[in-house]
N, C-alpha and C. Protein backbone atom coordinates (compact mmCIF):
# COMPACT_ATOMS: atom_id res chain seq x y z
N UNK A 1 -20.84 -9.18 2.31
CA UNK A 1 -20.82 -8.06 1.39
C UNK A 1 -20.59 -8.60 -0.02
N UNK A 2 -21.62 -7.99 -0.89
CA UNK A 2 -21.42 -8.57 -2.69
C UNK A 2 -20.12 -7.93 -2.85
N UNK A 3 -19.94 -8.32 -4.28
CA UNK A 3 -18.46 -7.89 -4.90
C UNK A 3 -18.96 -6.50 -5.71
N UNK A 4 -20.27 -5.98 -5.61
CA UNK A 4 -20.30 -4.82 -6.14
C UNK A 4 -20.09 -3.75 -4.90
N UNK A 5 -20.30 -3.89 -3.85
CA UNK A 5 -20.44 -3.45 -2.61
C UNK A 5 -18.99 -3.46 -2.40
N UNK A 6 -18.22 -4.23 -2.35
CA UNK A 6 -16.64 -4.42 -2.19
C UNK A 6 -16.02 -3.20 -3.00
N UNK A 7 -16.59 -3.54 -4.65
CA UNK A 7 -15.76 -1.82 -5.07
C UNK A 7 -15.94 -1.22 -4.45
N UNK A 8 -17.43 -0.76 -4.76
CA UNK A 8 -17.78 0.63 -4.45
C UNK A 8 -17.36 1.27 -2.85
N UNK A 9 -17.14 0.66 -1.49
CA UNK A 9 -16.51 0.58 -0.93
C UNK A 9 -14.91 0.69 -1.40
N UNK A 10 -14.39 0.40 -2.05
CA UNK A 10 -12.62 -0.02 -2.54
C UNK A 10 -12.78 1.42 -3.17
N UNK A 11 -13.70 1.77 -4.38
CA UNK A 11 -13.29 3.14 -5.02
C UNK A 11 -13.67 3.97 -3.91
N UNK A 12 -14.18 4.14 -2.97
CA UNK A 12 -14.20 5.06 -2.07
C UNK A 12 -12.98 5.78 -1.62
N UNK A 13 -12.70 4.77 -1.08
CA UNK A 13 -11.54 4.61 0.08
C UNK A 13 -10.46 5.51 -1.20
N UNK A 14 -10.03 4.44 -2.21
CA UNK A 14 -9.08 4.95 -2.83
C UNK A 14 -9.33 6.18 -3.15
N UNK A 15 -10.27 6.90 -3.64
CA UNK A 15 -10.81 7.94 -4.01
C UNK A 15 -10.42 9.15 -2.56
N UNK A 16 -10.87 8.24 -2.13
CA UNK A 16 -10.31 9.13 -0.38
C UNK A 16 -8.83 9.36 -0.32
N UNK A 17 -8.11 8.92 -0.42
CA UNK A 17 -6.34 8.28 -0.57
C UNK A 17 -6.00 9.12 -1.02
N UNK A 18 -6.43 9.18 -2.73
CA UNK A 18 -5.33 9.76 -3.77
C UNK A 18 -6.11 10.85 -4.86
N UNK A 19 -7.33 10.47 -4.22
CA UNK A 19 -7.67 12.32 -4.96
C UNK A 19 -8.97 11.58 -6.48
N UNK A 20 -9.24 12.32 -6.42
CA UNK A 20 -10.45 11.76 -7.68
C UNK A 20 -9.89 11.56 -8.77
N UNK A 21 -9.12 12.69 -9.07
CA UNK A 21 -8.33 13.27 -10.75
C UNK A 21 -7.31 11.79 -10.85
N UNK A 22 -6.45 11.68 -9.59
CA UNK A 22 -5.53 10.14 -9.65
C UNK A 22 -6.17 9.00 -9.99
N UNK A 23 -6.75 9.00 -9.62
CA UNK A 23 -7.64 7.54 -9.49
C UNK A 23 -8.43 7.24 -10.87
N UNK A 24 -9.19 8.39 -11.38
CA UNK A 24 -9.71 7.91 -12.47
C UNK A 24 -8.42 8.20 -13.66
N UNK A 25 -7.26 8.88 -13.50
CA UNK A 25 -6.53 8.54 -14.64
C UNK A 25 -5.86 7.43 -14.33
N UNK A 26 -5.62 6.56 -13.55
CA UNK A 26 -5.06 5.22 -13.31
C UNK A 26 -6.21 4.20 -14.04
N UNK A 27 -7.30 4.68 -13.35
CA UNK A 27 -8.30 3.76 -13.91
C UNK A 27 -8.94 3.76 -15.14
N UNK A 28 -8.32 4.90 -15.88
CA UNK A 28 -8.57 4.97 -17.70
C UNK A 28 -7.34 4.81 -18.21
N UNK A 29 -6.66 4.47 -17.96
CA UNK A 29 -5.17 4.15 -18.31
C UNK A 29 -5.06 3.38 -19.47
N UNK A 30 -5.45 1.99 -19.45
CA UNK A 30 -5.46 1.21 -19.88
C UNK A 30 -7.15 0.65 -20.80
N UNK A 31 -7.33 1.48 -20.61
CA UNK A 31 -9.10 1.51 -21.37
C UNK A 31 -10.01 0.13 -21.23
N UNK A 32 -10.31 -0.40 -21.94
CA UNK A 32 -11.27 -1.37 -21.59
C UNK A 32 -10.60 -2.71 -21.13
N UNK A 33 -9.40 -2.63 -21.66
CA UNK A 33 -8.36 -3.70 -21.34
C UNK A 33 -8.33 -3.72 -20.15
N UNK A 34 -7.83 -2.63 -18.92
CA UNK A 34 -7.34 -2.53 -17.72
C UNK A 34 -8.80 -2.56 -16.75
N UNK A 35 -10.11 -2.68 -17.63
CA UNK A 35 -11.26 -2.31 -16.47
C UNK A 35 -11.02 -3.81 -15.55
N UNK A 36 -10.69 -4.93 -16.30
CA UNK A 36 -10.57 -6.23 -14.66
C UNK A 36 -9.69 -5.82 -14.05
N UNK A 37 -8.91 -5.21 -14.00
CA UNK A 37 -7.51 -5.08 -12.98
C UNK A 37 -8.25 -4.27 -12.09
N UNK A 38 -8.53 -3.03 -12.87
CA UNK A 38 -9.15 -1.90 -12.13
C UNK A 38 -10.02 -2.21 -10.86
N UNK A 39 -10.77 -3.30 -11.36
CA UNK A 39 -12.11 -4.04 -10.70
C UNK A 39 -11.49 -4.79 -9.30
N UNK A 40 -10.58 -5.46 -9.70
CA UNK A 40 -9.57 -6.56 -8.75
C UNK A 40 -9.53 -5.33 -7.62
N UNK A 41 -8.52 -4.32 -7.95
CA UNK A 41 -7.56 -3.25 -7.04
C UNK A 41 -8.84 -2.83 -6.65
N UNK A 42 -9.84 -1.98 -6.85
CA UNK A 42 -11.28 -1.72 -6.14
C UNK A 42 -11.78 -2.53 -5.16
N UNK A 43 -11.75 -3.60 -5.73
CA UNK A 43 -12.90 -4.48 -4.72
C UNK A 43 -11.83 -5.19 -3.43
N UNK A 44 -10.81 -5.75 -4.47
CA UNK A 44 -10.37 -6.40 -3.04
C UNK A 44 -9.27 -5.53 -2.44
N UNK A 45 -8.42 -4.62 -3.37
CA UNK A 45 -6.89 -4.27 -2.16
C UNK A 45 -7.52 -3.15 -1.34
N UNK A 46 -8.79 -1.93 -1.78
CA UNK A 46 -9.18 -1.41 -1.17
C UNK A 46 -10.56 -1.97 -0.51
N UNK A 47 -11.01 -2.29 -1.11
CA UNK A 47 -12.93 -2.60 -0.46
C UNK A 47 -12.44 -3.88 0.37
N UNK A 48 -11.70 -4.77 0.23
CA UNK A 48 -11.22 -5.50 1.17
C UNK A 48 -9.83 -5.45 2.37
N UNK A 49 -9.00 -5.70 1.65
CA UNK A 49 -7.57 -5.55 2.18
C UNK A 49 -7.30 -4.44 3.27
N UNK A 50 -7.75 -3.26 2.20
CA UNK A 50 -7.56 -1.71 2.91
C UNK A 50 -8.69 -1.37 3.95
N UNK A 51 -9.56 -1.67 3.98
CA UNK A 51 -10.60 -1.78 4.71
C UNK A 51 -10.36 -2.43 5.85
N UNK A 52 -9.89 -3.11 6.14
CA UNK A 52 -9.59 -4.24 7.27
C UNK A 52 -8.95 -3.24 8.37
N UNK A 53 -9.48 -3.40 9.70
CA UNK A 53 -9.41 -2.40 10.85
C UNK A 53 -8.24 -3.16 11.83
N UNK A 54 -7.38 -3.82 11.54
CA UNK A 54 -6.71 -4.29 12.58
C UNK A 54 -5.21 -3.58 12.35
N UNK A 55 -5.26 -2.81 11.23
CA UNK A 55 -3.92 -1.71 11.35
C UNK A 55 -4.43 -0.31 10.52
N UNK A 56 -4.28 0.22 11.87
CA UNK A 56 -4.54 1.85 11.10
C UNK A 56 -3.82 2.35 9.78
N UNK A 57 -4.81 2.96 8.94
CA UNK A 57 -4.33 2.84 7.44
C UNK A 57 -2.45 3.69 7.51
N UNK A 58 -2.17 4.62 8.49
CA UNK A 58 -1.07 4.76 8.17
C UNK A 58 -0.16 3.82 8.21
N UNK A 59 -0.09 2.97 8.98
CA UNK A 59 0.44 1.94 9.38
C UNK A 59 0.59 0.83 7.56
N UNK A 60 -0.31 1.00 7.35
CA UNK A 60 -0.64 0.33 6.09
C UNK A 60 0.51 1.02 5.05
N UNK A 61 -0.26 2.11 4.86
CA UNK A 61 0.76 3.21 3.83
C UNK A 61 1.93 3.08 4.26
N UNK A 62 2.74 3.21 5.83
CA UNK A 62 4.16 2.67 6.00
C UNK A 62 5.00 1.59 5.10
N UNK A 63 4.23 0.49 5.20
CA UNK A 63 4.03 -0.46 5.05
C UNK A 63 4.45 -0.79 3.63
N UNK A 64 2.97 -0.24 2.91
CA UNK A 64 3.03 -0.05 1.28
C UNK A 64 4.60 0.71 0.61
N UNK A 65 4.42 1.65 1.51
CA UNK A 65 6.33 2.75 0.97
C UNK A 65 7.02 1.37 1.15
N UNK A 66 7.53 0.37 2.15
CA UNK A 66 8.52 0.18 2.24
C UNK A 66 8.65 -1.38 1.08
N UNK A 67 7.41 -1.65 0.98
CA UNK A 67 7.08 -3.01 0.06
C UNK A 67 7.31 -2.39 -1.57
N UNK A 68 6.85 -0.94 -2.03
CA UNK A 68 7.27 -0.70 -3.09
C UNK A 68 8.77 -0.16 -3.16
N UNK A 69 9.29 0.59 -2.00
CA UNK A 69 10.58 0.61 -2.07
C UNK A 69 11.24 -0.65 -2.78
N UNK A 70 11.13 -1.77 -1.81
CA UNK A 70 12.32 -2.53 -1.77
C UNK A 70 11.99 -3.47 -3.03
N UNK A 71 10.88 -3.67 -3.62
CA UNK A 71 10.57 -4.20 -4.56
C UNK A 71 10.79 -3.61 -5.76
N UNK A 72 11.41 -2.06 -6.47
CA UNK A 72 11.56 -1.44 -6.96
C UNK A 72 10.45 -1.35 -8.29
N UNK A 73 9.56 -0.55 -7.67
CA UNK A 73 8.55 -0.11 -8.49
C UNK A 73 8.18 1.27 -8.11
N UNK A 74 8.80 2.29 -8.77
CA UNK A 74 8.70 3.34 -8.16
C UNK A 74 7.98 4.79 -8.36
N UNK A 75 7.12 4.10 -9.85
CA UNK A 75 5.78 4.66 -10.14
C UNK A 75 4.80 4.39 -8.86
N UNK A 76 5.32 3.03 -8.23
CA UNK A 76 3.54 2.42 -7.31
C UNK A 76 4.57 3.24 -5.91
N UNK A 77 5.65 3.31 -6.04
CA UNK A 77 6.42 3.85 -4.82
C UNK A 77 5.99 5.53 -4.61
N UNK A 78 5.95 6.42 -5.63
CA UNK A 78 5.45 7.79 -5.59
C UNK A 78 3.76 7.62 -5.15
N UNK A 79 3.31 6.78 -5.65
CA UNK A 79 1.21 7.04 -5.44
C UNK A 79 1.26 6.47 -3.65
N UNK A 80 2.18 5.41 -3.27
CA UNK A 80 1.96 5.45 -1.82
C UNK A 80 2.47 6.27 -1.21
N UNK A 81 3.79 6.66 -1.43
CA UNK A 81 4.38 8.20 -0.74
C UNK A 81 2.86 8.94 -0.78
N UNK A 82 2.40 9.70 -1.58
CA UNK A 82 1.23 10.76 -1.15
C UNK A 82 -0.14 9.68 -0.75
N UNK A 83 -0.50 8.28 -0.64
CA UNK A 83 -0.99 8.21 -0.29
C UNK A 83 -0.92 7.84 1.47
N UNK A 84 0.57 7.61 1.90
CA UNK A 84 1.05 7.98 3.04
C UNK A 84 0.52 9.68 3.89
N UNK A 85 0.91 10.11 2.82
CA UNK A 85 1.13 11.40 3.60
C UNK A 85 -1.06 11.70 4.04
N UNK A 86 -1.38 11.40 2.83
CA UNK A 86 -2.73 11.74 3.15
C UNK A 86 -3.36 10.72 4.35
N UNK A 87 -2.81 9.87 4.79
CA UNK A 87 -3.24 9.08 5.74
C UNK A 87 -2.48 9.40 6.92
N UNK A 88 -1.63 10.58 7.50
CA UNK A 88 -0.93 10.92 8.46
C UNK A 88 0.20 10.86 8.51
N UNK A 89 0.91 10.29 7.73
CA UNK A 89 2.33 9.95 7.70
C UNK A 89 3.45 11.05 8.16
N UNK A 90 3.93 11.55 8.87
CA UNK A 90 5.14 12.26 8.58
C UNK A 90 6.51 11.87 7.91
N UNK A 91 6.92 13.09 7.36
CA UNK A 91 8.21 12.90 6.52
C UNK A 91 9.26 12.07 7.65
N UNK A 92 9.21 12.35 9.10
CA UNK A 92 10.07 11.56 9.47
C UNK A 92 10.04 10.40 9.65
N UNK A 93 8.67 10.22 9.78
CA UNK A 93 8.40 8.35 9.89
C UNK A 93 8.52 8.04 8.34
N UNK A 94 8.46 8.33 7.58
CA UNK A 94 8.48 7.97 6.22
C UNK A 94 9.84 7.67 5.81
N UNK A 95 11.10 8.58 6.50
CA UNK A 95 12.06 8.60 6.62
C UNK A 95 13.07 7.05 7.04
N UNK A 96 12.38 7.08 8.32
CA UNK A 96 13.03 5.80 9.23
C UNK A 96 12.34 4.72 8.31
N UNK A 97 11.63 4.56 7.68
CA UNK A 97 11.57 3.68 7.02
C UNK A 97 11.79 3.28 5.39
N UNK A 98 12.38 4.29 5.21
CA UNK A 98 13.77 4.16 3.93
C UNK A 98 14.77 3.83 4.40
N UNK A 99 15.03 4.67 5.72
CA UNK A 99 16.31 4.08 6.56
C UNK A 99 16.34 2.39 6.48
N UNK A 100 15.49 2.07 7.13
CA UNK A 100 15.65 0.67 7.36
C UNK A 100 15.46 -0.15 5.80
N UNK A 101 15.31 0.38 4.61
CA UNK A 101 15.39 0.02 3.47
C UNK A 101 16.46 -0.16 2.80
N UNK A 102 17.54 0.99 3.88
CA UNK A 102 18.86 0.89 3.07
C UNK A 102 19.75 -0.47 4.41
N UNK A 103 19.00 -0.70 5.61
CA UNK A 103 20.08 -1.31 6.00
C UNK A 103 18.96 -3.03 5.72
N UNK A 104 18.46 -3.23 5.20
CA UNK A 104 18.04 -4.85 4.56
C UNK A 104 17.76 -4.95 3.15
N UNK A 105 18.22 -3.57 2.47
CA UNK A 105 17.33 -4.17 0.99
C UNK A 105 18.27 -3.41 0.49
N UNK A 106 19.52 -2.57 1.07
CA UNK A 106 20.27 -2.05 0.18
C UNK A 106 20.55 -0.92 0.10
N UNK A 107 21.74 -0.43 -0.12
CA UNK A 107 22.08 1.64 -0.77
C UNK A 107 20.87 2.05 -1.52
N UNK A 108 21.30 0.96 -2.79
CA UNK A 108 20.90 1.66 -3.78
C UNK A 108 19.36 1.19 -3.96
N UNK A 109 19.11 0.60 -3.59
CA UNK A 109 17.41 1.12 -3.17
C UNK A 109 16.89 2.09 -2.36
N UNK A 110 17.79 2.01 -1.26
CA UNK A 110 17.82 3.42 -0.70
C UNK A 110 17.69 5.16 -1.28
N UNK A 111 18.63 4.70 -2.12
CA UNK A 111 19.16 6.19 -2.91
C UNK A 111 17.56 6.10 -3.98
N UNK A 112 17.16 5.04 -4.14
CA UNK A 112 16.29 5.55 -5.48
C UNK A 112 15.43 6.24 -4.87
N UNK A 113 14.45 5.54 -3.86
CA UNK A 113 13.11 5.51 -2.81
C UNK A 113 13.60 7.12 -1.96
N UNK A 114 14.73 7.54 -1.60
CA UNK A 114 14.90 8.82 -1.32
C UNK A 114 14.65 9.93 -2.40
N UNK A 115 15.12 9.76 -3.46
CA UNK A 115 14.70 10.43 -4.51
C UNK A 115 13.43 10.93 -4.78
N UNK A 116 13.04 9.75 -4.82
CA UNK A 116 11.55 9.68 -4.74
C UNK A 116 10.72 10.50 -3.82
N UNK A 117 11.23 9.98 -2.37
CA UNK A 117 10.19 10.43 -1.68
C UNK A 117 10.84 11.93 -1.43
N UNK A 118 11.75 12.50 -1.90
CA UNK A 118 12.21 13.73 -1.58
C UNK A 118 11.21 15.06 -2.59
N UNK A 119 11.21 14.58 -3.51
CA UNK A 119 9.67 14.96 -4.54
C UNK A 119 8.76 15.05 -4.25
N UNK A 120 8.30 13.52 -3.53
CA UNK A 120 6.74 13.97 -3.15
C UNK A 120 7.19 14.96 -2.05
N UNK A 121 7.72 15.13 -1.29
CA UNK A 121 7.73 15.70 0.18
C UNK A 121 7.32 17.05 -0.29
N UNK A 122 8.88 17.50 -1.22
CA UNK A 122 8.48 18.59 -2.12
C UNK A 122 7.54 19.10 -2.31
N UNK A 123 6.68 18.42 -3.36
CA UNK A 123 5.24 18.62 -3.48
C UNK A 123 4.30 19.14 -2.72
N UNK A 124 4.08 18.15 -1.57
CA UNK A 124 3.22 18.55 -0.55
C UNK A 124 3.69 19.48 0.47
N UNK A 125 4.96 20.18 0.38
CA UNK A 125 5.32 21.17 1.08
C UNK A 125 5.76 20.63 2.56
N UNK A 126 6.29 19.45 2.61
CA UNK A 126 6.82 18.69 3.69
C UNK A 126 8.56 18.93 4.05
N UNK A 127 9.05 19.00 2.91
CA UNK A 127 10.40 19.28 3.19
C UNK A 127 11.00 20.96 2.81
């Protein structure tokens, strides 16, 4: 597969994820400056990475919550929360795995990433 084929594949997917309106304001964000990044996250974390069939994408999005949890980035921590939820996630599995955020990475990462995901839940009418 070319690397134009890789986006366009990658903006799919993401486009699928997080909604059209998300995606292209992430991806005008940064204007002509941010179009290689943009390009990178297209082609390979979705048209490649995300694409890859050996873990079902919720599994992935689990995954993603608990890597932006504990890494404390919690702008990229809210876009995987709903892109969790749009890939099947329930609030309770989303749950047990803050849980286990607070018993290897800490309270107070805990307390933030709850915050957090107590909003999106909000949002989407989960809690």
């Amino acid at each position: 597969m070319d690397e134009k084929d890789l986006h366009d594949r990658g903006l799919k997917l993401r486009t699928e994820m997080f909604g059209r309106e998300a995606v292209e304001k992430r991806m005008s964000a940064f204007g002509e400056f941010g179009k290689p990044l943009q390009h990178i996250i297209n082609a390979y974390a979705y048209g490649d990475v995300w694409s890859r069939s050996a873990l079902p994408p919720a599994t992935k999005s689990l995954a993603m919550v608990a890597m932006m949890a504990a890494s404390g980035h919690p702008n990229e921590l809210r876009v995987h929360l709903k892109g969790a939820l749009k890939n099947g996630c329930s609030a309770e599995q989303i749950q047990e795995v803050l849980l286990l955020l607070a018993m290897y990475c800490g309270i107070p990462s805990a307390n933030e990433a709850h915050t957090i995901a107590a909003e999106v839940l909000r949002e989407h009418g989960k809690l």
